[in-house]
Protein backbone atom coordinates (compact mmCIF):
# COMPACT_ATOMS: atom_id res chain seq x y z
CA UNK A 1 0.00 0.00 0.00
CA UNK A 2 1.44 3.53 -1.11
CA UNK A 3 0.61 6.45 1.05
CA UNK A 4 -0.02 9.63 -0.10
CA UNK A 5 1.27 11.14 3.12
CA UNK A 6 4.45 12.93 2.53
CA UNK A 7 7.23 11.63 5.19
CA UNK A 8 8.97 15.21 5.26
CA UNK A 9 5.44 16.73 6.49
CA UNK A 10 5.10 14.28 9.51
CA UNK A 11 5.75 15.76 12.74
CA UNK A 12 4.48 14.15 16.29
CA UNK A 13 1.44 16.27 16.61
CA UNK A 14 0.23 16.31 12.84
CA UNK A 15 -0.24 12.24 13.07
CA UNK A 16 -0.97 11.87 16.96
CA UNK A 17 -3.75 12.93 19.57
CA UNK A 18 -2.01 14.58 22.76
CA UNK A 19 -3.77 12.03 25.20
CA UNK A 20 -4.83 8.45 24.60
CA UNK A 21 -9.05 8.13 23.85
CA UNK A 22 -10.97 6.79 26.84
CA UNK A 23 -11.31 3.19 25.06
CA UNK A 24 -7.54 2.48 25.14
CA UNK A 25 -7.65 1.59 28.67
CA UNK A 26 -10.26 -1.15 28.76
CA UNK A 27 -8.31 -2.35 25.73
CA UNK A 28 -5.32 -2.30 27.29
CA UNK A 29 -7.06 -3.97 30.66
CA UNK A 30 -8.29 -6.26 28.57
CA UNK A 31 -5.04 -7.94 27.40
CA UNK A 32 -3.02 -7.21 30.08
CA UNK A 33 -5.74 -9.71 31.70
CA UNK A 34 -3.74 -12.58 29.53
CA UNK A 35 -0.69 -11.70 30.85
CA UNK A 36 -1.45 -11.36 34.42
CA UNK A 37 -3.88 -11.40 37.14
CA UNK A 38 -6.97 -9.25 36.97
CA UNK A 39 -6.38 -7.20 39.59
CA UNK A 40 -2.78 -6.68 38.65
CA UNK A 41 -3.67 -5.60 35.30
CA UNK A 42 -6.23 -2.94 36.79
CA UNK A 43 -3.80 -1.65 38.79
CA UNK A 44 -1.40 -1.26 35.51
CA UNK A 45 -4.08 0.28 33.58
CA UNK A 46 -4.93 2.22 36.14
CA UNK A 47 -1.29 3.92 36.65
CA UNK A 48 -1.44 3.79 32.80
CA UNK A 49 -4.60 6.53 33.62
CA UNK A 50 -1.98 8.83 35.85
CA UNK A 51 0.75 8.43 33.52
CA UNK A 52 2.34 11.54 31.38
CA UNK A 53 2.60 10.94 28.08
CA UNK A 54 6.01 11.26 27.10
CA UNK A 55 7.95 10.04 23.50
CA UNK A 56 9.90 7.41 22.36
CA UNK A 57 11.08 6.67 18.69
CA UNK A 58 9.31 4.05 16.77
CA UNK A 59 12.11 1.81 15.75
CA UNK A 60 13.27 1.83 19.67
CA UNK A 61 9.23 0.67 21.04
CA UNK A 62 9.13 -2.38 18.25
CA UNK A 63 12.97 -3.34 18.71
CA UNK A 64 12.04 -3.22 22.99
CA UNK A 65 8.93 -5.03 22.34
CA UNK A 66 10.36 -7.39 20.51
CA UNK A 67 7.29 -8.09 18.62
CA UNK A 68 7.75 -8.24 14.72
CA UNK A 69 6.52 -5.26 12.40
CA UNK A 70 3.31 -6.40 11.14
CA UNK A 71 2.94 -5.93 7.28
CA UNK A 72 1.20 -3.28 5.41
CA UNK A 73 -1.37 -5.63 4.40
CA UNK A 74 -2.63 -5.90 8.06
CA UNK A 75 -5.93 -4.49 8.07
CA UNK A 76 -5.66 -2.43 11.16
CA UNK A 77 -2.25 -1.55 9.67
CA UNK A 78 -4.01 -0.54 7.11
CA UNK A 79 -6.90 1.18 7.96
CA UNK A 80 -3.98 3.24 10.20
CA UNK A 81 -2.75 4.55 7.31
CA UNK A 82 -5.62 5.54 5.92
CA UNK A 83 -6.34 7.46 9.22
CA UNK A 84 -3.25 9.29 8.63
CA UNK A 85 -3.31 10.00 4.97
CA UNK A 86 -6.98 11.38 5.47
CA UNK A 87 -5.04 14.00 8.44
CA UNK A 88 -7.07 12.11 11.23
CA UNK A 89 -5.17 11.58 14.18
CA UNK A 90 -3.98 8.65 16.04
CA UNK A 91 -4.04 7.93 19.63
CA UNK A 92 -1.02 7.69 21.95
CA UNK A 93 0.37 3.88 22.50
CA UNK A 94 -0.37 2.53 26.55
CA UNK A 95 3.33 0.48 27.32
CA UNK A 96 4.09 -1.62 30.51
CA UNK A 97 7.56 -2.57 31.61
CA UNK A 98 7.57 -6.30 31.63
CA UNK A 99 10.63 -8.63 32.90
CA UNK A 100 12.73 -8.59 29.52
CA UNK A 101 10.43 -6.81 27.03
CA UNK A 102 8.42 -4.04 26.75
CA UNK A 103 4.61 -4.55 26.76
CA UNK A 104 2.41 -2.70 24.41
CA UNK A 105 -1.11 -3.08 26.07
CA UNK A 106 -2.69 -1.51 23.30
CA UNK A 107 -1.08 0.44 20.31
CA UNK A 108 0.42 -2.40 18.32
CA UNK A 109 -1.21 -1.28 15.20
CA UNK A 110 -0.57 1.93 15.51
CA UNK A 111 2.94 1.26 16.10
CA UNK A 112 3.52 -0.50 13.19
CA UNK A 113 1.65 2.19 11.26
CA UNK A 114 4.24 4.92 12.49
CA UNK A 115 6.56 2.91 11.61
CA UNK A 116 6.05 2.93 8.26
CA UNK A 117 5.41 6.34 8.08
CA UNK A 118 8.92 6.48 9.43
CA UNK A 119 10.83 4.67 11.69
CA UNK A 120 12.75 7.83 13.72
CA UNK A 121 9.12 9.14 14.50
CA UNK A 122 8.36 10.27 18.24
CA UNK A 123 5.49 8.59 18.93
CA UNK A 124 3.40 10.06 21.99
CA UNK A 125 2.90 7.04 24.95
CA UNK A 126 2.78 5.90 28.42
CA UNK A 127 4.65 4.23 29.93
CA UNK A 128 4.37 2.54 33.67
């Protein structure tokens, strides 16, 4: 999939929202829940809640995730893109520390979208 978005343009707050939407969390909650125990998951999501949102680079959230890039053809990949190409913002990524990898509790997609965009990108998270 070609984008018409030109990579020169793209700044941190012409593709991203400032603050993650109100449905990220239960999303997040909601796998976190595979990971660990319900209550220690709400108590993740909600320091998630108090979090700032700082930045981190792309290329350095996948490589610490160590989670592959999905493809273009992903559909949520996809329909990322479009987001962006039609100047509609996306929300910020919600990340937990884990033992030897970083956790993204919900943001994946969005990730991977960014990435293609461009890999040095800030992208706008939180991170507990």
């Amino acid at each position: 999939m070609k984008t018409s978005v030109k990579k020169g343009n793209l700044t941190k707050d012409s593709i991203w929202m400032k603050e993650p939407e109100t449905h990220d969390f239960p999303a997040a909650q909601d796998y976190l829940e595979l990971l660990y125990e319900p209550d220690k998951a709400r108590k993740m999501v909600e320091k998630l809640k108090a979090a700032d949102t700082i930045t981190k680079k792309s290329k350095d959230i996948l490589r610490a995730s160590k989670l592959p890039l999905l493809p273009k053809t992903n559909i949520h990949v996809k329909e990322n893109l479009k987001k962006v190409e039609k100047n509609k913002k996306l929300s910020p990524i919600l990340l937990v520390r884990g033992e030897n990898e970083l956790i993204i509790a919900d943001g994946y997609h969005r990730l991977c979208c960014s990435y293609y965009l461009t890999e040095d990108l800030e992208v706008p998270c939180r991170l507990v």
